[in-house]
PDB file of N, CA and C in Angstrom:
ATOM      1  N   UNK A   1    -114.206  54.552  16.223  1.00  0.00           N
ATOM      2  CA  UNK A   1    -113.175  55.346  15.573  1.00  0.00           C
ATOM      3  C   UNK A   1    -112.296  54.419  14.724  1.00  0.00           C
ATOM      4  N   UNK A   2    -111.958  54.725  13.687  1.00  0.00           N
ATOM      5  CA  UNK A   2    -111.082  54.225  12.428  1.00  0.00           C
ATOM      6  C   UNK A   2    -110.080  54.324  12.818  1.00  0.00           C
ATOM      7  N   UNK A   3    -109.307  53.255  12.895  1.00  0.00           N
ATOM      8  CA  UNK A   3    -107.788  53.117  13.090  1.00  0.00           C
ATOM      9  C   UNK A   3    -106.672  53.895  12.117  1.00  0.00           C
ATOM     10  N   UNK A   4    -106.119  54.363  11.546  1.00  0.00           N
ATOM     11  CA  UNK A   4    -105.053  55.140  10.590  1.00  0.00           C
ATOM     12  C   UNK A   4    -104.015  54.677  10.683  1.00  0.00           C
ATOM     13  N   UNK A   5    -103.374  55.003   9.824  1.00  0.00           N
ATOM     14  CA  UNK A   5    -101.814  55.385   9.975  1.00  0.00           C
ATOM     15  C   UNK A   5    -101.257  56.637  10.236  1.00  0.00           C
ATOM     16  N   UNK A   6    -100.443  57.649  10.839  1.00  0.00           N
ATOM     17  CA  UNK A   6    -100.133  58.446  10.979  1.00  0.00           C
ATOM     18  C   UNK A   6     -98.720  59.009  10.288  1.00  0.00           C
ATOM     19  N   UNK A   7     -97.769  57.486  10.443  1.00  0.00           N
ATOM     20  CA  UNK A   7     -96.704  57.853   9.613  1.00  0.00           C
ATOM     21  C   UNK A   7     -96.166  56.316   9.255  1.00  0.00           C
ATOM     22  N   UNK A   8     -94.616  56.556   8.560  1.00  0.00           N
ATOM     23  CA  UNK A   8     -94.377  55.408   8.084  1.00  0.00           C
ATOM     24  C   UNK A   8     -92.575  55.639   7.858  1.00  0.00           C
ATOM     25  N   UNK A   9     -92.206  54.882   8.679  1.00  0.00           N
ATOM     26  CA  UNK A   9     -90.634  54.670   8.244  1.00  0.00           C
ATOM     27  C   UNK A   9     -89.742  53.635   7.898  1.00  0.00           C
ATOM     28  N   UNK A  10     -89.050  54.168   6.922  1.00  0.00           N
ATOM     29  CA  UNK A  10     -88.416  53.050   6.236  1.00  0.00           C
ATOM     30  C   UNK A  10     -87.201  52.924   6.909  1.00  0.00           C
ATOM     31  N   UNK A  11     -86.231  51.575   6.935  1.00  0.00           N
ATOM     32  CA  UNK A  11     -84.758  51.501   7.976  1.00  0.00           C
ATOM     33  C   UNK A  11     -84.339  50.362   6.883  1.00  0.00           C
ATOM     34  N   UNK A  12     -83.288  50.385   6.900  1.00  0.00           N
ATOM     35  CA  UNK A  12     -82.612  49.612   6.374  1.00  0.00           C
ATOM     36  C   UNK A  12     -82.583  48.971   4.782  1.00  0.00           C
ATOM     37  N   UNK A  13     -82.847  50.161   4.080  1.00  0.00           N
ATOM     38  CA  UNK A  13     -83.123  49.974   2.935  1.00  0.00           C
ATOM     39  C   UNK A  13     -84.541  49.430   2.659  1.00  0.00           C
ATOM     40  N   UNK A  14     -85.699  49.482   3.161  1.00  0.00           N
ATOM     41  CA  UNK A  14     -86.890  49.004   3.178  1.00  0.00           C
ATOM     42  C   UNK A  14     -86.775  47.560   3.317  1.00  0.00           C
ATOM     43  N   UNK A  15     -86.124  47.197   4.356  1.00  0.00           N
ATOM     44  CA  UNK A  15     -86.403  45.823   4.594  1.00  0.00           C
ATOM     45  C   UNK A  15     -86.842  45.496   6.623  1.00  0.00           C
ATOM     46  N   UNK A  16     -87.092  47.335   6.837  1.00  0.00           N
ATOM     47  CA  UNK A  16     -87.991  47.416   7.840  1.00  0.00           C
ATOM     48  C   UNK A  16     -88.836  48.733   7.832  1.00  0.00           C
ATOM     49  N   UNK A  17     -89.647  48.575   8.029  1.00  0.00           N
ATOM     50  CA  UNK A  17     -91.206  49.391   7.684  1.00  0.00           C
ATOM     51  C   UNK A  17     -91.952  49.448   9.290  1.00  0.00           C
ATOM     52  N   UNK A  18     -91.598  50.697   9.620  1.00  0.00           N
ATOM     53  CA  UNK A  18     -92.275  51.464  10.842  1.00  0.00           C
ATOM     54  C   UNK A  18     -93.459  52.099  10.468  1.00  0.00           C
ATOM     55  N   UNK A  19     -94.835  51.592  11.271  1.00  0.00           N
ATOM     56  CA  UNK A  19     -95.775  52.566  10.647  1.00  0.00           C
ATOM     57  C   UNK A  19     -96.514  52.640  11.782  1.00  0.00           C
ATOM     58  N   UNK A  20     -96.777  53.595  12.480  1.00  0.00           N
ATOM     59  CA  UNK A  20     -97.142  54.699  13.311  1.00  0.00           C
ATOM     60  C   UNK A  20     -98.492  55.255  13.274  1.00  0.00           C
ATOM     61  N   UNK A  21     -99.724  54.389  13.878  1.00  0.00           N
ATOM     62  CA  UNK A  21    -101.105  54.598  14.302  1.00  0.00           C
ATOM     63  C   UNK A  21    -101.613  55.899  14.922  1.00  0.00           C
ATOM     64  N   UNK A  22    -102.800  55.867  14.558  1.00  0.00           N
ATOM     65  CA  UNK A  22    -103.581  57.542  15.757  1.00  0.00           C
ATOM     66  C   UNK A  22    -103.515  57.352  16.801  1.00  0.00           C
ATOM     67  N   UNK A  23    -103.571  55.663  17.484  1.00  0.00           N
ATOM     68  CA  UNK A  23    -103.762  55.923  18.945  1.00  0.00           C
ATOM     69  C   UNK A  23    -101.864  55.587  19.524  1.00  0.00           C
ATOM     70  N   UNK A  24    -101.151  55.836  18.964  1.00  0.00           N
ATOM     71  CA  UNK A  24     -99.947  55.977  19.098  1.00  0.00           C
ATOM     72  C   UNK A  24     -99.186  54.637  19.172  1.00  0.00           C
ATOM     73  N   UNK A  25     -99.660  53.541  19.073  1.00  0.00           N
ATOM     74  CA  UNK A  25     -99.228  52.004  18.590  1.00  0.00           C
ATOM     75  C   UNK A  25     -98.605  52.050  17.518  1.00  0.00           C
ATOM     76  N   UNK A  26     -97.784  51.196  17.125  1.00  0.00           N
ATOM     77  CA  UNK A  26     -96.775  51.062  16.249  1.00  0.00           C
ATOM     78  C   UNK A  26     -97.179  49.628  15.609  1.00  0.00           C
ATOM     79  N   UNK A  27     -96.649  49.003  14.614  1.00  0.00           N
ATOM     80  CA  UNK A  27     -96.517  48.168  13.577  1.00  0.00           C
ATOM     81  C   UNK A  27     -95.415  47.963  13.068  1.00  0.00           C
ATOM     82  N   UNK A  28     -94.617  47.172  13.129  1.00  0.00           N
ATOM     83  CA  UNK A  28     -93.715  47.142  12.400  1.00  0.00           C
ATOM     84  C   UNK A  28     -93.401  45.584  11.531  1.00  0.00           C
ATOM     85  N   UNK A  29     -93.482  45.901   9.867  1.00  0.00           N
ATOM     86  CA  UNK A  29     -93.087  45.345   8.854  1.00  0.00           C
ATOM     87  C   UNK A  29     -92.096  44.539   8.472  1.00  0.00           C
ATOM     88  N   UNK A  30     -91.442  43.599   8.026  1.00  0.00           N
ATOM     89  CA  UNK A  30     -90.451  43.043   7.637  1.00  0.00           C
ATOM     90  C   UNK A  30     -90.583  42.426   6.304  1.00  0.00           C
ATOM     91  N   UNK A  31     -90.866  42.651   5.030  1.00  0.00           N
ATOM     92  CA  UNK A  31     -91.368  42.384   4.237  1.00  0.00           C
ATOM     93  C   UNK A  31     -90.563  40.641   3.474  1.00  0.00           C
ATOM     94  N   UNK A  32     -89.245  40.986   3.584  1.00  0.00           N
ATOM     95  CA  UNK A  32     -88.612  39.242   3.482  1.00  0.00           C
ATOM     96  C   UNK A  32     -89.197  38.571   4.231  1.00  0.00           C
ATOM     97  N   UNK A  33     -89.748  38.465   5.325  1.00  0.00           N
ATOM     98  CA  UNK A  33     -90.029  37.603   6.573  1.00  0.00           C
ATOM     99  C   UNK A  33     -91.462  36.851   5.618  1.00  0.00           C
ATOM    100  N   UNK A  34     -91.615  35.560   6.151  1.00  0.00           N
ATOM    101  CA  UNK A  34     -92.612  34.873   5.655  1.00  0.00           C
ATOM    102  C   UNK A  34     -93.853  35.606   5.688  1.00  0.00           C
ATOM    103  N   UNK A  35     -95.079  35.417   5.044  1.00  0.00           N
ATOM    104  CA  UNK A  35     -96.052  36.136   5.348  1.00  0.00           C
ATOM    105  C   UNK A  35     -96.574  36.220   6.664  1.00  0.00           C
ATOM    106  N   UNK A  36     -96.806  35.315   7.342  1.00  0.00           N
ATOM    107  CA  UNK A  36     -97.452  34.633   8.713  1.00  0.00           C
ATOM    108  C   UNK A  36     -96.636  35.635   9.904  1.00  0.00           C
ATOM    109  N   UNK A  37     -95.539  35.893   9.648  1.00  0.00           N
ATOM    110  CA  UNK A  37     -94.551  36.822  10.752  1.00  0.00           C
ATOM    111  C   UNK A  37     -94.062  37.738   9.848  1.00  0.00           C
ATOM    112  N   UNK A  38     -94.711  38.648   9.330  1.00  0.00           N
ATOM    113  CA  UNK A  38     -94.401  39.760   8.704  1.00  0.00           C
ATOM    114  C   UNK A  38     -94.076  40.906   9.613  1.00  0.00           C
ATOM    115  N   UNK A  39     -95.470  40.805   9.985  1.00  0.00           N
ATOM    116  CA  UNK A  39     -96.335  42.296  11.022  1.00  0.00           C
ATOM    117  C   UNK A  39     -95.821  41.761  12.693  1.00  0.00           C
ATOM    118  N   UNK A  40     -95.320  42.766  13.291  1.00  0.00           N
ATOM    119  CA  UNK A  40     -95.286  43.051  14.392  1.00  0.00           C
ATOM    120  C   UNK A  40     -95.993  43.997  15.311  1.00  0.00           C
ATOM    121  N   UNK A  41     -97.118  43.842  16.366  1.00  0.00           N
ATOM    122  CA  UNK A  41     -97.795  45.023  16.622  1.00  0.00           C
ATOM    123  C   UNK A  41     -97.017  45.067  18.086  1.00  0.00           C
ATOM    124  N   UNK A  42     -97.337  46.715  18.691  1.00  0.00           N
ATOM    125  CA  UNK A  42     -96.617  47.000  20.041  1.00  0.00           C
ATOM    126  C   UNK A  42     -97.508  47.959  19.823  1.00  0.00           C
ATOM    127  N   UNK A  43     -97.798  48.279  21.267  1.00  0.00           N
ATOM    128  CA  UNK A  43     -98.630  49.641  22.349  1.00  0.00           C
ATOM    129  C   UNK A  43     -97.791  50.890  22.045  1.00  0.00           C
ATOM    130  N   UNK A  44     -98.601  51.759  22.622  1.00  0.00           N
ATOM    131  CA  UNK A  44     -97.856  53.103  22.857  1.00  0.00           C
ATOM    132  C   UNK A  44     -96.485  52.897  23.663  1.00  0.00           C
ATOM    133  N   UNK A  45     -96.985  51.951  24.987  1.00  0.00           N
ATOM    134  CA  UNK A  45     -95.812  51.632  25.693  1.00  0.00           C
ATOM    135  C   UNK A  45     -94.682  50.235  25.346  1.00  0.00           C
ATOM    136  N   UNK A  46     -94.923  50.189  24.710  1.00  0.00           N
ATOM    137  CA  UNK A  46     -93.688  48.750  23.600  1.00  0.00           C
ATOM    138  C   UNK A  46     -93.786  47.838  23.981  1.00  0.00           C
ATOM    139  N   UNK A  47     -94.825  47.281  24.492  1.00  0.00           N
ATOM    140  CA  UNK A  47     -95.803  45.984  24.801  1.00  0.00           C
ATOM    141  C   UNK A  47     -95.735  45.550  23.857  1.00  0.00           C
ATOM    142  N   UNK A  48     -95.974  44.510  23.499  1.00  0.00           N
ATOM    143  CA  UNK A  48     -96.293  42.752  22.094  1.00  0.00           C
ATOM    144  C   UNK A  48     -97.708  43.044  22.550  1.00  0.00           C
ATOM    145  N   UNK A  49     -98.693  43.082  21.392  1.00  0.00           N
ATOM    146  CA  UNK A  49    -100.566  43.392  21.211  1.00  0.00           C
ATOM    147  C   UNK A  49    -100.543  41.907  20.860  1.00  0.00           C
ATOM    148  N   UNK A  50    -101.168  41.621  21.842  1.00  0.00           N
ATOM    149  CA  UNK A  50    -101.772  39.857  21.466  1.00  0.00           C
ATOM    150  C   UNK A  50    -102.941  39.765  21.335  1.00  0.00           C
ATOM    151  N   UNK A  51    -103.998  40.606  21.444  1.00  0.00           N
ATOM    152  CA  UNK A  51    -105.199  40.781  20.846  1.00  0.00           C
ATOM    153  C   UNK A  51    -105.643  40.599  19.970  1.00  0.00           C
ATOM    154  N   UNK A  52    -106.367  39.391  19.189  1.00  0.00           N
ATOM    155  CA  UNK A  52    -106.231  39.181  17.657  1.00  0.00           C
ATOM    156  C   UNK A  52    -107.117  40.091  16.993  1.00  0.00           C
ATOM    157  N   UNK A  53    -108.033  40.922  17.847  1.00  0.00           N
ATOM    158  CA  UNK A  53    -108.798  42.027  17.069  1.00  0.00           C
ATOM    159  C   UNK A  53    -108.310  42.844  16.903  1.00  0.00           C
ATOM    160  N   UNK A  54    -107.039  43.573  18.117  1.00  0.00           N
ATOM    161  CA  UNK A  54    -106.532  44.910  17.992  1.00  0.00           C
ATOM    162  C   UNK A  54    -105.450  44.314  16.553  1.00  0.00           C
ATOM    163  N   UNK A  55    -104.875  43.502  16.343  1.00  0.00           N
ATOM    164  CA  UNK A  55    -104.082  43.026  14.999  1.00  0.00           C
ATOM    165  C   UNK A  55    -104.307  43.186  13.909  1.00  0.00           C
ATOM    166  N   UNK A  56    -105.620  42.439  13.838  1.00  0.00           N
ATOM    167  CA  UNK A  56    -106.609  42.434  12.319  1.00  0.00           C
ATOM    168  C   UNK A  56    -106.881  44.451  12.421  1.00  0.00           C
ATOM    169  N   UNK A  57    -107.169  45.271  13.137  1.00  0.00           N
ATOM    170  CA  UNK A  57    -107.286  46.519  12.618  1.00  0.00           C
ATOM    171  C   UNK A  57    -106.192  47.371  12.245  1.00  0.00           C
ATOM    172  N   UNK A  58    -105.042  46.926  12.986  1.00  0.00           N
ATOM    173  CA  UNK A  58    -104.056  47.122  12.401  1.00  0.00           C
ATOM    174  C   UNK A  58    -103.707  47.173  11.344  1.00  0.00           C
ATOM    175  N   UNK A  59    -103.730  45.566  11.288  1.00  0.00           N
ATOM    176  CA  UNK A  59    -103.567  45.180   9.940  1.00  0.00           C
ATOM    177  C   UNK A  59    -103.913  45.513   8.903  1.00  0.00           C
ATOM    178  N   UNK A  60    -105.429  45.790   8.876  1.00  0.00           N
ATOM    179  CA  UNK A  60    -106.487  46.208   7.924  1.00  0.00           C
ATOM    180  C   UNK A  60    -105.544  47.701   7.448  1.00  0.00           C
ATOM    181  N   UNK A  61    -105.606  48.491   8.836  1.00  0.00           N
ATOM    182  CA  UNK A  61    -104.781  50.167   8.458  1.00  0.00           C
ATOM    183  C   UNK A  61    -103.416  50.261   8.087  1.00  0.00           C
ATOM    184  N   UNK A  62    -102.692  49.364   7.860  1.00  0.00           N
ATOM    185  CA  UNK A  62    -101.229  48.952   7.438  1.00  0.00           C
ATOM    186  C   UNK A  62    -101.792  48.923   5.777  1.00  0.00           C
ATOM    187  N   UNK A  63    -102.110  47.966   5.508  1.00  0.00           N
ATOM    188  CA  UNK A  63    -103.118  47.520   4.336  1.00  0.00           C
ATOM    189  C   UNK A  63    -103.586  48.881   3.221  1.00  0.00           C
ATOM    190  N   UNK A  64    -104.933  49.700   3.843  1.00  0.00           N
ATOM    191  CA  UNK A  64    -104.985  50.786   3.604  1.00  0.00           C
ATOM    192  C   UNK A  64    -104.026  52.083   3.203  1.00  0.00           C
ATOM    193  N   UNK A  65    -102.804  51.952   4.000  1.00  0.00           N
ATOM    194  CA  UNK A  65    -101.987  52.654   4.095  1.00  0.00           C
ATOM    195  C   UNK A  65    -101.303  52.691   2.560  1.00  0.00           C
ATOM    196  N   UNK A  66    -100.618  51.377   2.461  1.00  0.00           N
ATOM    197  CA  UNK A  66    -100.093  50.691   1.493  1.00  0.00           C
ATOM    198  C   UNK A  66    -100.677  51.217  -0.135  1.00  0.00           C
ATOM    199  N   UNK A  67    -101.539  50.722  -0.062  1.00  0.00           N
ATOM    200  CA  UNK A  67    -102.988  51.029  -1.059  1.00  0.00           C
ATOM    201  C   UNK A  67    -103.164  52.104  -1.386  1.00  0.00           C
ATOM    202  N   UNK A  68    -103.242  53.230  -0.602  1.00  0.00           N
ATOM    203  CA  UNK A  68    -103.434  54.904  -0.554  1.00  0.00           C
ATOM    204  C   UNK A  68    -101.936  55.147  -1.422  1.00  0.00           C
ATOM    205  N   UNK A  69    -101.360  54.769  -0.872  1.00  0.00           N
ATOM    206  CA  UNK A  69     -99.897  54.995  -1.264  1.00  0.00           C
ATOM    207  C   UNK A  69     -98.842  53.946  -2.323  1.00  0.00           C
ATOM    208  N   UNK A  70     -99.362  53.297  -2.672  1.00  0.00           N
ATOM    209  CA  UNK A  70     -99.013  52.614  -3.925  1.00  0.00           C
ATOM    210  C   UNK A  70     -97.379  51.689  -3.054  1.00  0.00           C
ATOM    211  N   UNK A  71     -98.019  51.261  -1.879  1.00  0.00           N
ATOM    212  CA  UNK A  71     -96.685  50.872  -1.156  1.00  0.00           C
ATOM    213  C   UNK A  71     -96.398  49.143  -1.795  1.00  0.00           C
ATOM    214  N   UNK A  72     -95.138  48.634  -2.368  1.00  0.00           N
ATOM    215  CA  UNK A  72     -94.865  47.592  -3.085  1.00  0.00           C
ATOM    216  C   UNK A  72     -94.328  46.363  -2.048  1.00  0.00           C
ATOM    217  N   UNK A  73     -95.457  45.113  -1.759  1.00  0.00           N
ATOM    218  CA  UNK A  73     -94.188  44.342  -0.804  1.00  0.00           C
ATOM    219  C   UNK A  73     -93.039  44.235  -1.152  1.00  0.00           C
TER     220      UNK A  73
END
């Protein structure tokens, strides 16, 4: 199954970016932040995902998201 995005919220004048997966995991953005610590991933239950595979699909669907949607770092 393909990872998604489901939704996406902006806070603080877009200098934080909530974006909200199918399997109910979260992502969250910081776009000033260096590239390397941009992305933040967390579980349904607000766990830190240290999984470097569950990240990279994330990532990939953050990515996608962006792209679909003409989203600007």
């Amino acid at each position: 199954m393909l990872l998604s995005v489901t939704g996406c919220e902006y806070q603080q004048d877009g200098a934080k970016r909530i974006y909200t997966m199918t399997n109910k995991s979260v992502a969250i953005e910081y776009p000033a932040y260096p590239k390397k610590s941009q992305l933040r991933f967390y579980d349904s239950r607000g766990y830190a995902i240290n999984k470097a595979s569950l990240k990279t699909e994330m990532k990939q669907a953050v990515e996608r998201h962006k792209a679909k949607f003409g989203v600007k770092p």
